[in-house]
N, C-alpha and C. Protein backbone atom coordinates (compact mmCIF):
# COMPACT_ATOMS: atom_id res chain seq x y z
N UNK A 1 -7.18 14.04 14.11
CA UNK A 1 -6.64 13.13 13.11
C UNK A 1 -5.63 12.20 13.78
N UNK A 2 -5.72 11.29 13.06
CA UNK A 2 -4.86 10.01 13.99
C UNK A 2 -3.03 10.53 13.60
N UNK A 3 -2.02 10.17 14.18
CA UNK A 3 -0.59 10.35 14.13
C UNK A 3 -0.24 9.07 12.92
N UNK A 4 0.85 9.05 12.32
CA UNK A 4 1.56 8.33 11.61
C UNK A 4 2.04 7.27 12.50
N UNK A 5 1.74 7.02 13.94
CA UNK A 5 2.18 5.71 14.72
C UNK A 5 0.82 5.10 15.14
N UNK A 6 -0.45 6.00 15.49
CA UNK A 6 -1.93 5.55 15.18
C UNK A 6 -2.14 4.40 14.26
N UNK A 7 -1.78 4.69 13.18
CA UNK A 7 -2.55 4.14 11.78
C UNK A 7 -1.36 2.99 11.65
N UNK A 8 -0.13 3.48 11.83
CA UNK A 8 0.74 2.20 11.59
C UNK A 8 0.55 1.14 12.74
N UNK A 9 0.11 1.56 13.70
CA UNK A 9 0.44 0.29 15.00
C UNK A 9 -0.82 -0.31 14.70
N UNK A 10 -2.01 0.44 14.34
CA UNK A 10 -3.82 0.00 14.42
C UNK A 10 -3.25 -1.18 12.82
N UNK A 11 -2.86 -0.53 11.73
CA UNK A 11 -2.60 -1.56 10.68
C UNK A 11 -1.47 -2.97 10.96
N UNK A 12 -0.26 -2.70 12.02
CA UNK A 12 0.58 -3.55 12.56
C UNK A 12 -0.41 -4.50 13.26
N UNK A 13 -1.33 -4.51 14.08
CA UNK A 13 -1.93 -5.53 14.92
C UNK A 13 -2.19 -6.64 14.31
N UNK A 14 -2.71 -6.22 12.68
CA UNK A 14 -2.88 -6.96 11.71
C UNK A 14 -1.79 -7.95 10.60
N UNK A 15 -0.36 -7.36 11.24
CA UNK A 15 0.48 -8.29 10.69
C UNK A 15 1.54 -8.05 11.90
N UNK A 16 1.74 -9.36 12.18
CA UNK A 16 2.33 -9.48 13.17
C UNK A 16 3.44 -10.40 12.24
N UNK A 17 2.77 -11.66 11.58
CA UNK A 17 3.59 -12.30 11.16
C UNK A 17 4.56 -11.87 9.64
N UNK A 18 5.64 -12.71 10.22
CA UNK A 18 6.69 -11.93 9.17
C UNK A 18 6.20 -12.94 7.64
N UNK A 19 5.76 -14.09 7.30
CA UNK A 19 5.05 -14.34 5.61
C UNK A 19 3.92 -13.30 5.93
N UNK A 20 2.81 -13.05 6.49
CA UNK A 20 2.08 -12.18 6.21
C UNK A 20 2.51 -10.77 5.39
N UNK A 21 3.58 -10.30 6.28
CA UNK A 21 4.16 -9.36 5.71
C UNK A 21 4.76 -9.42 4.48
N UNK A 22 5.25 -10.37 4.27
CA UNK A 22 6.00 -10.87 2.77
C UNK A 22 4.93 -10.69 1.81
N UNK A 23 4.16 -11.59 1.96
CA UNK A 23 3.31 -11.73 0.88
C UNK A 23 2.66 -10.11 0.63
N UNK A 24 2.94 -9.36 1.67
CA UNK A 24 2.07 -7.70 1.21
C UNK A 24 3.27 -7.16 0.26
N UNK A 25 4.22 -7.61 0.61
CA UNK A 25 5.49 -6.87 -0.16
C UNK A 25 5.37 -7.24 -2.09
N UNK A 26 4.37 -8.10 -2.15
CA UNK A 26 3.80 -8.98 -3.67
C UNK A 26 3.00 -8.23 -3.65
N UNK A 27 1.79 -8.67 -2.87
CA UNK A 27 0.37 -8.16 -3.13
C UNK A 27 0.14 -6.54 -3.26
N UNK A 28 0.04 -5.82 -2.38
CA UNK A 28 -0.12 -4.25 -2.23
C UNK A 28 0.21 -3.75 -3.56
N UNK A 29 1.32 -3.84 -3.97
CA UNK A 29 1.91 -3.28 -5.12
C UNK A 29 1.11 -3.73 -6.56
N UNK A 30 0.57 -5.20 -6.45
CA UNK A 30 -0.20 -5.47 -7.51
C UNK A 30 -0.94 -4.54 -7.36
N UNK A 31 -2.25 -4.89 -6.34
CA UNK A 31 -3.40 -4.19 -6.16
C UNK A 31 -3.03 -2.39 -6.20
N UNK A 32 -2.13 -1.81 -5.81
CA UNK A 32 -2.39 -0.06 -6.28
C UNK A 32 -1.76 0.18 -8.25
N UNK A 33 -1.48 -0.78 -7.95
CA UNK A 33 -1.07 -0.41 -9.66
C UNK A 33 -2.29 -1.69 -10.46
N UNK A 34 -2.86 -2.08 -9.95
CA UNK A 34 -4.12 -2.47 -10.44
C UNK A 34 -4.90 -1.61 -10.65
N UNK A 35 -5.03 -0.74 -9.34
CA UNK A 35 -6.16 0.17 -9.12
C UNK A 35 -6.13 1.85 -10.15
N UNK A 36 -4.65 1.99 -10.10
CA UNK A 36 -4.12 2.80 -10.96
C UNK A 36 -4.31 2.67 -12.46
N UNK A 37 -3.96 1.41 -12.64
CA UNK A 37 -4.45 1.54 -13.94
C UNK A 37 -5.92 1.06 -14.31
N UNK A 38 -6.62 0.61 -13.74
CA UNK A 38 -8.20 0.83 -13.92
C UNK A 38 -9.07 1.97 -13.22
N UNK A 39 -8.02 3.29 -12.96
CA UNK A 39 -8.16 4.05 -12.89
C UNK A 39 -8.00 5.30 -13.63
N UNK A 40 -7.11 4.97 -14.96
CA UNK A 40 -6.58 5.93 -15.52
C UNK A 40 -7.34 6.40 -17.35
N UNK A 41 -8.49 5.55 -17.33
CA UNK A 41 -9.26 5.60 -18.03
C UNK A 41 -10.79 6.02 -17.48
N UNK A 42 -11.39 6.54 -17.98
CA UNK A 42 -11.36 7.68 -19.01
C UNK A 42 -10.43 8.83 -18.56
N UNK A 43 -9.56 9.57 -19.47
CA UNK A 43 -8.65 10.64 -19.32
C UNK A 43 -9.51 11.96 -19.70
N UNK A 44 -9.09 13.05 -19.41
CA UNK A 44 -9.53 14.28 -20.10
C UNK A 44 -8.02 15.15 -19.69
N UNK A 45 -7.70 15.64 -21.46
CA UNK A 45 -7.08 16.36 -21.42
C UNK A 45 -6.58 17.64 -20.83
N UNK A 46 -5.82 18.29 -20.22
CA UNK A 46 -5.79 19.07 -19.85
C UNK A 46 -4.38 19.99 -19.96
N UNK A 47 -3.82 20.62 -20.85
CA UNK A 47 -2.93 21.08 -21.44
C UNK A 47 -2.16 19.73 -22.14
N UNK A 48 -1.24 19.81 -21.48
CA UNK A 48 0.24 18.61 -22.17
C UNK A 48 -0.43 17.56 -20.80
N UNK A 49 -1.12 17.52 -19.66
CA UNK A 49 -1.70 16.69 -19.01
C UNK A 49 -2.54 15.91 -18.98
N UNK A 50 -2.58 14.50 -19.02
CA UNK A 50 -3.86 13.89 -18.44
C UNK A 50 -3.91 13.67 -17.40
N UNK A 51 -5.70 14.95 -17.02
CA UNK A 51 -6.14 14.11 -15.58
C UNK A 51 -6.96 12.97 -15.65
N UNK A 52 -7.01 12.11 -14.46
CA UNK A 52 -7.47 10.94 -15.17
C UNK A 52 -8.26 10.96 -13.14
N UNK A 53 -9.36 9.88 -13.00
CA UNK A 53 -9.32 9.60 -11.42
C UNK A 53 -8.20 9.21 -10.84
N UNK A 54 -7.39 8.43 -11.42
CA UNK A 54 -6.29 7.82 -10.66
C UNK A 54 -5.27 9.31 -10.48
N UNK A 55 -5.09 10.29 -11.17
CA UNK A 55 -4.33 11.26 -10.75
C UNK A 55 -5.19 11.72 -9.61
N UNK A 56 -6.05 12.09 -9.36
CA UNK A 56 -6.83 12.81 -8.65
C UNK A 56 -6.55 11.99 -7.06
N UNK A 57 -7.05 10.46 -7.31
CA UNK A 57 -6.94 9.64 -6.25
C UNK A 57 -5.55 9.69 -5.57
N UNK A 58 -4.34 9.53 -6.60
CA UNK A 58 -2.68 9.71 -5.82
C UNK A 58 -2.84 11.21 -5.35
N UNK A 59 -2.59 11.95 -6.08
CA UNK A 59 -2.69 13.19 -5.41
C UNK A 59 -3.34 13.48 -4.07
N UNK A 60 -5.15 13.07 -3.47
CA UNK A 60 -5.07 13.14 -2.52
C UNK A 60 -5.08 12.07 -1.64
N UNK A 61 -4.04 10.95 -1.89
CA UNK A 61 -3.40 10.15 -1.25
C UNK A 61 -2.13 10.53 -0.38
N UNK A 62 -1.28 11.52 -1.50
CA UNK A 62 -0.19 11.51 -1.09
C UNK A 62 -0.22 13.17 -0.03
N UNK A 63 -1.23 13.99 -0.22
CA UNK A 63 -1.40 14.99 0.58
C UNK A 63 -1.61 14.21 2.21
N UNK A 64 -2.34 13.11 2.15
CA UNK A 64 -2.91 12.49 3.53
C UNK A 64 -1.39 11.68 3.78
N UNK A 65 -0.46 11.27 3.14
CA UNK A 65 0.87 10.74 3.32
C UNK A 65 1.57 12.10 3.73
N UNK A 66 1.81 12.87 3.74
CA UNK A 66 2.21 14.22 3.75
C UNK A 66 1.81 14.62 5.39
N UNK A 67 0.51 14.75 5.04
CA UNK A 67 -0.11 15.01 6.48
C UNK A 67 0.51 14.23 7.70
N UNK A 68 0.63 12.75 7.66
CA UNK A 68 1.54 12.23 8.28
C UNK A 68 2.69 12.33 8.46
N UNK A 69 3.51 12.32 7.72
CA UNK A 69 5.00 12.26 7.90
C UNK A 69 5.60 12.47 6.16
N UNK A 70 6.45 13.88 6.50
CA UNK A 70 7.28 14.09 5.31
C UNK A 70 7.80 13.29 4.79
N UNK A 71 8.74 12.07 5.38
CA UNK A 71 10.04 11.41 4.54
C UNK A 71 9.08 10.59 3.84
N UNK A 72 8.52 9.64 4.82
CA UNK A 72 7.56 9.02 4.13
C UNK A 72 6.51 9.42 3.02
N UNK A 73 5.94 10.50 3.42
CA UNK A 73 5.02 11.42 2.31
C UNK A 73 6.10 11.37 1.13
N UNK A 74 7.09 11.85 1.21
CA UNK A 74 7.52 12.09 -0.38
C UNK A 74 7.96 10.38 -0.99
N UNK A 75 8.44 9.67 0.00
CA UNK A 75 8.12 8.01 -0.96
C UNK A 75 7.17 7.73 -1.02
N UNK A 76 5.79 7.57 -0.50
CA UNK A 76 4.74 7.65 -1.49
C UNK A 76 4.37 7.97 -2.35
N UNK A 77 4.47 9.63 -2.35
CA UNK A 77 4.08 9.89 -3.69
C UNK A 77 5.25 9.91 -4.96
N UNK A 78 6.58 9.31 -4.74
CA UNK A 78 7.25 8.79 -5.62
C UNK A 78 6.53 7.41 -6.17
N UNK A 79 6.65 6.60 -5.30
CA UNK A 79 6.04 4.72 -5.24
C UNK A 79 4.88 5.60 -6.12
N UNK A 80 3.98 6.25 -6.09
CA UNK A 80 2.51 6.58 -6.65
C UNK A 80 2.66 7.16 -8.33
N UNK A 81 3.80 8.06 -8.22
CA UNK A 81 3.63 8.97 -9.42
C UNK A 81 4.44 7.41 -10.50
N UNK A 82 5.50 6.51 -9.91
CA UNK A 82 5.36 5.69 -10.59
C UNK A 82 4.45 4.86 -11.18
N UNK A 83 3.32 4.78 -10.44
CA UNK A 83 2.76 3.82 -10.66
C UNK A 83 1.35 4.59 -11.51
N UNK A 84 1.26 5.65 -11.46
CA UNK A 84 0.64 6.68 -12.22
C UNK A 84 1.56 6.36 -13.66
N UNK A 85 2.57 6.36 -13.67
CA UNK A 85 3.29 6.20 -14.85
C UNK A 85 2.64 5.01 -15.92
N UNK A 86 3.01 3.89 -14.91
CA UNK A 86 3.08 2.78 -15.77
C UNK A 86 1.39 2.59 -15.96
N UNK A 87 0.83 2.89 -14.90
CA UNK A 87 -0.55 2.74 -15.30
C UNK A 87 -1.46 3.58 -16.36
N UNK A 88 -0.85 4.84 -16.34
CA UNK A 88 -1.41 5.15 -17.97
C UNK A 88 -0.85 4.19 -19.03
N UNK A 89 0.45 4.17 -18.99
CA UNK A 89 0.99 3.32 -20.02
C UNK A 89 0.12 2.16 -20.79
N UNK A 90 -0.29 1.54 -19.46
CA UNK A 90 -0.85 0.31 -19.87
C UNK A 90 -2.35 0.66 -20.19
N UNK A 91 -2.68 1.92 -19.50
CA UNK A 91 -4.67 2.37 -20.35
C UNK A 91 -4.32 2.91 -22.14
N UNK A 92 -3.08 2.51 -22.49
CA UNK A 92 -3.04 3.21 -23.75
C UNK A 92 -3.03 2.45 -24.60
N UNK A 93 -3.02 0.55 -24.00
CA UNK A 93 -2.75 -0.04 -25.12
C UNK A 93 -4.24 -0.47 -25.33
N UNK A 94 -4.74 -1.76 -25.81
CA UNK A 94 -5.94 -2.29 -26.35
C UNK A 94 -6.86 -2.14 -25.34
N UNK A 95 -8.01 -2.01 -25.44
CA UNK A 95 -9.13 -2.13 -24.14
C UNK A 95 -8.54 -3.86 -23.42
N UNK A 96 -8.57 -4.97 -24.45
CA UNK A 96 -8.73 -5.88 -23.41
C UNK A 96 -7.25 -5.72 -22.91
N UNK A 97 -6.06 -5.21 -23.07
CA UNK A 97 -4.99 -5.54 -22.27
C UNK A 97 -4.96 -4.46 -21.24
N UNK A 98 -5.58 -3.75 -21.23
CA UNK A 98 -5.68 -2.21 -20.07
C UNK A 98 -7.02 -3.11 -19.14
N UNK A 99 -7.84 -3.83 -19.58
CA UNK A 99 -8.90 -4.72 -18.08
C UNK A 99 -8.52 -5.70 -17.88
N UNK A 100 -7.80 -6.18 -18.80
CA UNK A 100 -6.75 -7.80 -17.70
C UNK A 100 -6.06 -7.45 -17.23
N UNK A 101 -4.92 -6.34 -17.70
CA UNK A 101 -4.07 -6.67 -16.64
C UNK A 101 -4.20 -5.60 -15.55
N UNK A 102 -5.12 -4.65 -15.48
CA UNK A 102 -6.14 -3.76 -14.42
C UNK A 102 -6.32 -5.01 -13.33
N UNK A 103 -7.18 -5.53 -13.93
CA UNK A 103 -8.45 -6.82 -13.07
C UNK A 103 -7.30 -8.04 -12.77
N UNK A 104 -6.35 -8.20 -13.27
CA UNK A 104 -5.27 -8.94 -13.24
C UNK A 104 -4.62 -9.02 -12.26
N UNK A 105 -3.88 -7.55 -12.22
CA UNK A 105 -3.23 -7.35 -10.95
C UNK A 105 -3.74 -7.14 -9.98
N UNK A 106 -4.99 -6.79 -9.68
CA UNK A 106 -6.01 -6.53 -8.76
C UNK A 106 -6.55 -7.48 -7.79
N UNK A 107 -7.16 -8.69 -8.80
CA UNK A 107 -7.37 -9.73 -8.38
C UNK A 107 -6.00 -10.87 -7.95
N UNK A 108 -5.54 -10.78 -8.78
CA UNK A 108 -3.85 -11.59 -7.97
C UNK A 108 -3.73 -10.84 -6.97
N UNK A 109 -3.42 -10.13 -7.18
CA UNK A 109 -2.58 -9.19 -5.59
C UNK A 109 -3.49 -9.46 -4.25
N UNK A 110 -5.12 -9.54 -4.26
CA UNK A 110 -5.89 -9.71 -3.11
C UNK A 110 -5.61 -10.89 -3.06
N UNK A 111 -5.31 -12.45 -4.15
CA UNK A 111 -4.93 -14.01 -3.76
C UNK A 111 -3.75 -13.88 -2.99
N UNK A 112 -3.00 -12.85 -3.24
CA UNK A 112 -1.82 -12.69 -2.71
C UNK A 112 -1.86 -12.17 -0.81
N UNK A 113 -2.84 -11.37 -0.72
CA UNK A 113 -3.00 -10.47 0.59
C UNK A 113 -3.59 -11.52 1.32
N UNK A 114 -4.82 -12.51 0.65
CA UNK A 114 -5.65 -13.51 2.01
C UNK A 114 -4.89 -14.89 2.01
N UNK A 115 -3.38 -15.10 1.19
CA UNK A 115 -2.78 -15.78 1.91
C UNK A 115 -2.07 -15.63 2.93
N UNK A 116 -1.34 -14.26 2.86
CA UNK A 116 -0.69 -14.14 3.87
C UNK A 116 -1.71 -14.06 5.49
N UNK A 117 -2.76 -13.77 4.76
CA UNK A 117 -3.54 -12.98 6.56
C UNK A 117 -4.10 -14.81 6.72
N UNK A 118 -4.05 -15.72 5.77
CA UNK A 118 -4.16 -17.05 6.43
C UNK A 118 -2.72 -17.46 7.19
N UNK A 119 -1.95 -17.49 7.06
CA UNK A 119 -0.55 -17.18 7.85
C UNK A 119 -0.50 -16.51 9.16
N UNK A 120 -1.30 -14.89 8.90
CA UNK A 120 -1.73 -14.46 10.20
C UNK A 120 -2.44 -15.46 11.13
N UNK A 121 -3.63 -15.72 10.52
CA UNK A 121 -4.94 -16.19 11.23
C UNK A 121 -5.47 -14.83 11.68
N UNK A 122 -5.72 -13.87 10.87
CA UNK A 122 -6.63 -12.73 11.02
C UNK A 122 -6.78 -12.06 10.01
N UNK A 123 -8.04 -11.43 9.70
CA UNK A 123 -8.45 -10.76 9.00
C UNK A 123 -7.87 -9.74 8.38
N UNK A 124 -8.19 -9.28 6.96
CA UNK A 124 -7.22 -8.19 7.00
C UNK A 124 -7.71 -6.89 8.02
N UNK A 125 -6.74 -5.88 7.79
CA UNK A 125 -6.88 -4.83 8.26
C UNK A 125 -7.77 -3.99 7.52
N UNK A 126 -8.56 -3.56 6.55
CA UNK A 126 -9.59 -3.04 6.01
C UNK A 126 -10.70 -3.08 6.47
N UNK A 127 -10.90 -4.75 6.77
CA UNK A 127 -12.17 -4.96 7.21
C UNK A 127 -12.91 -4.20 8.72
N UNK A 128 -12.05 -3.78 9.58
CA UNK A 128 -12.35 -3.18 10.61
C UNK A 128 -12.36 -1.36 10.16
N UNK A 129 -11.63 -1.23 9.54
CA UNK A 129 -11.37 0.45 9.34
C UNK A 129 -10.82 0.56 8.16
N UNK A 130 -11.85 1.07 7.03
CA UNK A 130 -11.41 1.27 5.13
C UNK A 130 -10.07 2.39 5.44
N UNK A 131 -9.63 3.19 6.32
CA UNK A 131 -8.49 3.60 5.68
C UNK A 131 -7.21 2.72 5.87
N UNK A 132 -7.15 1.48 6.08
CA UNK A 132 -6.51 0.33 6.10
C UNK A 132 -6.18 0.29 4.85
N UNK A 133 -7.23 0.52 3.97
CA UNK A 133 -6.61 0.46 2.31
C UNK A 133 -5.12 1.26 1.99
N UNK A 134 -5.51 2.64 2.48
CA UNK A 134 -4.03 3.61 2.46
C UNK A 134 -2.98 3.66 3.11
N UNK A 135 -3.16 2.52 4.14
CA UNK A 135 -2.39 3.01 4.87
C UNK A 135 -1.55 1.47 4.85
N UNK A 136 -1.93 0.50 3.64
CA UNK A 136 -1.37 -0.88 3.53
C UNK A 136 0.24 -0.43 2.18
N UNK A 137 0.05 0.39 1.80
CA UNK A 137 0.97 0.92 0.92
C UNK A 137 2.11 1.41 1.59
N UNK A 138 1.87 2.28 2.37
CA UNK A 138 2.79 3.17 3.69
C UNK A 138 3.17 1.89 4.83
N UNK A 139 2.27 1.36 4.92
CA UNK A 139 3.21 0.52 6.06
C UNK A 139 4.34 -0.46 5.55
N UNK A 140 4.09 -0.80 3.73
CA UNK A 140 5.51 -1.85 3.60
C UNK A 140 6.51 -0.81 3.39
N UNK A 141 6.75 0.67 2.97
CA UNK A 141 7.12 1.57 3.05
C UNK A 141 7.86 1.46 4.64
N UNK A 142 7.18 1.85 5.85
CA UNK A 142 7.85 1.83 6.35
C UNK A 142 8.71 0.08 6.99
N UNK A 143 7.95 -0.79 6.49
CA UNK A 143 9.20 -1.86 7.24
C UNK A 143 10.00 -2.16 6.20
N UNK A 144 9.85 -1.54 5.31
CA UNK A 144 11.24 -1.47 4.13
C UNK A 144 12.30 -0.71 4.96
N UNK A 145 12.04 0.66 5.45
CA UNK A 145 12.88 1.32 6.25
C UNK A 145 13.45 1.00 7.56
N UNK A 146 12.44 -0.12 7.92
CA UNK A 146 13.04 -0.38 9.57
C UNK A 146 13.82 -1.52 8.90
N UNK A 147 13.65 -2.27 7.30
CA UNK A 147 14.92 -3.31 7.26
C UNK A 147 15.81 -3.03 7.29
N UNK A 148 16.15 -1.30 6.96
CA UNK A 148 17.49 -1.19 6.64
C UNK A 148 17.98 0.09 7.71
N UNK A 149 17.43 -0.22 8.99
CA UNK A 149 17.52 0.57 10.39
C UNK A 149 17.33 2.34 9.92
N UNK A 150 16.31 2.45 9.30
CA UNK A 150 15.90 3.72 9.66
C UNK A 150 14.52 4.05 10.09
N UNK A 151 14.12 4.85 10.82
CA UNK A 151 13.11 5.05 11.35
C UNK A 151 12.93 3.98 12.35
N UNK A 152 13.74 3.80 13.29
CA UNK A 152 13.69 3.23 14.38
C UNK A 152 12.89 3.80 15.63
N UNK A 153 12.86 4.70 15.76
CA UNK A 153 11.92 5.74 16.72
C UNK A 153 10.69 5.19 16.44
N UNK A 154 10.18 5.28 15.10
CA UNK A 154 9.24 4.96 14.73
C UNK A 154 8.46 3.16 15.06
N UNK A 155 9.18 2.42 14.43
CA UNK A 155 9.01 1.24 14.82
C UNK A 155 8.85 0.85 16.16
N UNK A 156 10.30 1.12 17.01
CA UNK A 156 9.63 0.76 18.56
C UNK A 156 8.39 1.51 18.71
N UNK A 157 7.89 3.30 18.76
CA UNK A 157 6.65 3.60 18.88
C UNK A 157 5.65 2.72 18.39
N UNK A 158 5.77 1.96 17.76
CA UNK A 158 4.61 0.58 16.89
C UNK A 158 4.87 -0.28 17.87
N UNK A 159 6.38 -0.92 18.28
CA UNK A 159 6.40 -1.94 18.68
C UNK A 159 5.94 -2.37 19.89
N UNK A 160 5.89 -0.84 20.45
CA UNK A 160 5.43 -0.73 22.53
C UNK A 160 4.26 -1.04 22.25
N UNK A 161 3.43 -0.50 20.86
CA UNK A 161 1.93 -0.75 21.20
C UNK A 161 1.47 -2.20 20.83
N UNK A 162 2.45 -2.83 19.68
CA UNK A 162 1.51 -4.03 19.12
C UNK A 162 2.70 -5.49 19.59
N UNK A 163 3.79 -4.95 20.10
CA UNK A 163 4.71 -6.11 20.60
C UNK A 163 5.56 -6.26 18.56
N UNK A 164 6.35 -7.04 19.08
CA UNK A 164 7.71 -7.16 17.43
C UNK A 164 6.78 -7.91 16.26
N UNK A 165 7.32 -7.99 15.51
CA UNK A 165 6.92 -9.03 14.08
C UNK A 165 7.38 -10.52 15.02
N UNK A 166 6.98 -11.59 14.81
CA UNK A 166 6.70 -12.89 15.17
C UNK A 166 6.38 -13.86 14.55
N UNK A 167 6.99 -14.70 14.42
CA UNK A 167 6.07 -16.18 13.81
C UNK A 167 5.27 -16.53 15.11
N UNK A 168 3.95 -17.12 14.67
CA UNK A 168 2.53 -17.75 15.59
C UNK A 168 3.62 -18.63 17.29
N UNK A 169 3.80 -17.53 18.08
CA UNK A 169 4.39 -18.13 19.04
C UNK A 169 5.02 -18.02 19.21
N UNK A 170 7.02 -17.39 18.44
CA UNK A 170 8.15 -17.16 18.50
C UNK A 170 8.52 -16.03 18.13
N UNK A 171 9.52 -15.02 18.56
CA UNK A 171 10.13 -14.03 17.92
C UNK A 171 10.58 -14.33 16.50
N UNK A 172 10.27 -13.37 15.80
CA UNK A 172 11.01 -13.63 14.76
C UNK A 172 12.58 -13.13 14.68
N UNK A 173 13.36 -13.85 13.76
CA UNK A 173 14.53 -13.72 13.76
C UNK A 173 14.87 -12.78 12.31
């Protein structure tokens, strides 16, 4: 199995640039709470619980976040069980407001992801390797943490392999 600096440096190659990255800090978050909540229908009861796919899907999301790295594992599956939250919320109201704003945030959030990778000038990271999908959640996760100097170990281990964040030609500042 690949390491938690594997998957982050193989998904880093793919954003180098710092709007690329911005715009994931919009997008990502649409798209899993898109996915969440056009996931959280049909439910089946299960005591005082609904399981729904989208529980099933965070759950073994956040075991494979886990598998990687604890600190991080448990903000995922915080960032997740939120978004488990609000996304039932929103499968509870009318059918059409639980598939717009499902398909809503879903579809914005990807207008949101292929601007930034036009910024890159590269493709996203999915397209070469689908666990790019999971591992686009965890990586603004971690450069949330390297904004505010933690997990520095971590980052240079990314940074030896893929070189710093950059604008097309310059360090970024």
């Amino acid at each position: 199995m690949k390491t938690l600096i594997d998957h982050l440096a193989q998904y880093g190659a793919y954003h180098r640039d710092p709007r690329n990255i911005a715009t994931h800090f919009f997008g990502v978050p649409m798209i899993v709470l898109g996915v969440t909540t056009l996931l959280s229908l049909p439910s089946l009861q299960v005591g005082p619980m609904p399981v729904t796919l989208a529980l099933l899907v965070a759950l073994a999301s956040s075991i494979f976040y886990f598998k990687l790295d604890m600190r991080f594992g448990l903000v995922m599956s915080i960032i997740l069980g939120a978004s488990l939250a609000v996304g039932q919320w929103i499968a509870t109201q009318s059918l059409d407001v639980w598939l717009g704003s499902g398909f809503g945030l879903f579809i914005v959030g990807w207008a949101i992801q292929f601007l930034g990778h036009y910024y890159e000038g590269k493709k996203p990271a999915f397209v070469d390797d689908l666990v790019g999908l999971l591992i686009g959640p965890l990586f603004l996760v971690a450069e949330a943490a390297f904004a505010f100097r933690m997990r520095q170990d971590v980052q240079a281990a990314i940074e030896a392999r893929v070189g710093p964040v950059r604008l097309r030609g310059t360090l970024a500042t």
